[in-house]
Protein backbone atom coordinates (compact mmCIF):
# COMPACT_ATOMS: atom_id res chain seq x y z
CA UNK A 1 2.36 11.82 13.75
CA UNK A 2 -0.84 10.67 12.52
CA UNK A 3 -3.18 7.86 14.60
CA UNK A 4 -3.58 4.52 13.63
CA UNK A 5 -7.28 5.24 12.58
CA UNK A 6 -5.96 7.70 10.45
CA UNK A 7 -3.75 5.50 8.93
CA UNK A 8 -6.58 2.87 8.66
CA UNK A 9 -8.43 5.30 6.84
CA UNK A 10 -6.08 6.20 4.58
CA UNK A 11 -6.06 2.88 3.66
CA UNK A 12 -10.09 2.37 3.04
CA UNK A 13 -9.54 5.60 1.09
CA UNK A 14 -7.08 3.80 -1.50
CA UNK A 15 -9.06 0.60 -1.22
CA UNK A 16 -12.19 2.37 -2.72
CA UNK A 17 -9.90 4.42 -5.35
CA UNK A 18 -8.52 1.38 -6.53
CA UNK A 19 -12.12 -0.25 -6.76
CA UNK A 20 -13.86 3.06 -8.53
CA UNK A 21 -10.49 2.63 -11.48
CA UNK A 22 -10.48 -1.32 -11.44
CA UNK A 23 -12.22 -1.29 -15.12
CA UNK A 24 -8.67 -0.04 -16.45
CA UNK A 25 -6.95 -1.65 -13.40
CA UNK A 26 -8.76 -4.74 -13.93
CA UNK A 27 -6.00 -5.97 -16.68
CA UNK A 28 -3.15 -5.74 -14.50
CA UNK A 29 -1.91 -9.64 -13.23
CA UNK A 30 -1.79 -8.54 -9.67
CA UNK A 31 -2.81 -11.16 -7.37
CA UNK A 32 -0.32 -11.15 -4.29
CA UNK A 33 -0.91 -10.89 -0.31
CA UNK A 34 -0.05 -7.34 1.07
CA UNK A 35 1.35 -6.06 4.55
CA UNK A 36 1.69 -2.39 5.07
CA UNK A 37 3.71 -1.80 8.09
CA UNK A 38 3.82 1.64 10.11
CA UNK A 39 7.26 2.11 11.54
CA UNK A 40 6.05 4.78 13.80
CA UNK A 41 3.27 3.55 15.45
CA UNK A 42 4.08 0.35 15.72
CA UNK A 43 0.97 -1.49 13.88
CA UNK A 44 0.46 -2.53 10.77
CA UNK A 45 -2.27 -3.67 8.37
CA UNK A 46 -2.96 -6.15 5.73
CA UNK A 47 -4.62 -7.15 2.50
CA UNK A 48 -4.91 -8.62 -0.51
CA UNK A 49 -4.54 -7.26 -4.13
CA UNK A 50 -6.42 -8.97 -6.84
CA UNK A 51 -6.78 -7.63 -10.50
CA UNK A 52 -6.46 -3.77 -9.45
CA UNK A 53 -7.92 -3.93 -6.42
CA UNK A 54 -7.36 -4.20 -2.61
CA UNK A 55 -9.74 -6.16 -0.55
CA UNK A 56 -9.65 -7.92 2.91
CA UNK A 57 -8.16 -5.04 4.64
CA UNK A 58 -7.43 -5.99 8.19
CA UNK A 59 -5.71 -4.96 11.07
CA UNK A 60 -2.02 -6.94 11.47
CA UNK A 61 1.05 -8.09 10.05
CA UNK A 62 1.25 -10.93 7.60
CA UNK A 63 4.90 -11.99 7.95
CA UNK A 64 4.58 -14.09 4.77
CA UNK A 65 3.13 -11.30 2.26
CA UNK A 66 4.48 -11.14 -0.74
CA UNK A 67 4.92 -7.35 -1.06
CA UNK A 68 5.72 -4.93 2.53
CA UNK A 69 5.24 -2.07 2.41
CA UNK A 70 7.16 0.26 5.35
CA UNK A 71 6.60 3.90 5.96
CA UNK A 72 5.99 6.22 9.13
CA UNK A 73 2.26 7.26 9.42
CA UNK A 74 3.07 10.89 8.08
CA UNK A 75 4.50 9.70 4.92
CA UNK A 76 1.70 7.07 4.01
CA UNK A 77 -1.23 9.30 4.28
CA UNK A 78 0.81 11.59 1.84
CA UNK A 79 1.15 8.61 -0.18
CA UNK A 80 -2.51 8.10 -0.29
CA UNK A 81 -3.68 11.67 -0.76
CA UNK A 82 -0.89 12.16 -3.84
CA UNK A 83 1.22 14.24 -1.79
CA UNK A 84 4.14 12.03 -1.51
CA UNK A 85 5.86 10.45 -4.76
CA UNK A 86 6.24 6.83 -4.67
CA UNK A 87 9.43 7.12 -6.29
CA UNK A 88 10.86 9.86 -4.49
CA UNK A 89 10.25 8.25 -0.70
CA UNK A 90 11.49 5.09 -1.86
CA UNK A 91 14.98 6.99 -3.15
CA UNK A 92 14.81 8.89 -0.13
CA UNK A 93 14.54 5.56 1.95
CA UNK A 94 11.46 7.23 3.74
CA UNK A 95 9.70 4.41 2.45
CA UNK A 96 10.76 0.53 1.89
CA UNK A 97 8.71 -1.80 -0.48
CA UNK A 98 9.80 -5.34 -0.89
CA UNK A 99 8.87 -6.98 -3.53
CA UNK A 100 9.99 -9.02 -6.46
CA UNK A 101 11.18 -6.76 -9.37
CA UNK A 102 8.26 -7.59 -11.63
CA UNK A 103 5.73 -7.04 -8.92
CA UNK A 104 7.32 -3.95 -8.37
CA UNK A 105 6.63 -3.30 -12.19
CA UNK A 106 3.00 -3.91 -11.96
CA UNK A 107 2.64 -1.59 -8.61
CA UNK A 108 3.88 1.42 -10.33
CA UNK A 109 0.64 1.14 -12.43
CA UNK A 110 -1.84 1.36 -9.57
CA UNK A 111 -0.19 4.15 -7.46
């Protein structure tokens, strides 16, 4: 099980991936609140994604985000460092991300 500094890490990581590739990200009409919950730990985090990228990563829940994303602390670091298919956890159920279906569309682009 990984910490939650780990998992807030993980986090900064994809923040500054997503701000490095926001000159092609840029043109994706993304501009929704964010909570990324970790089942096993009990925490969570949250943020904001605007045109590609994620900013105002804190520490908590936002109840009223507009996408959740829900995962144990193993399986989102291996969804930060690549080694875990978006796709594949979500099928699996090892992962849960609510959102509407065209969000959902636009998401598929930045991961």
């Amino acid at each position: 099980m990984a910490s939650v500094d780990e998992c807030r890490q993980a986090l900064r990581e994809l923040a500054e991936r997503l701000d490095r590739h926001a000159h092609v990200q840029g043109r994706i009409d993304l501009d929704r609140t964010l909570a990324c919950r970790i089942t096993d730990l009990d925490t969570a985090f949250h943020g904001r994604l605007e045109g590609g990228r994620l900013v105002d990563l804190a520490d908590g829940d936002d109840p009223k985000a507009k996408i959740a994303l829900s995962a144990n602390s193993d399986d989102l670091i291996a969804l930060v460092h690549g080694q875990l298919d978006i796709t594949r956890a979500v099928t699996a159920r090892r992962v849960s991300v609510k959102a509407n279906p065209f969000d959902l569309m636009k998401l598929r682009k930045l991961l």
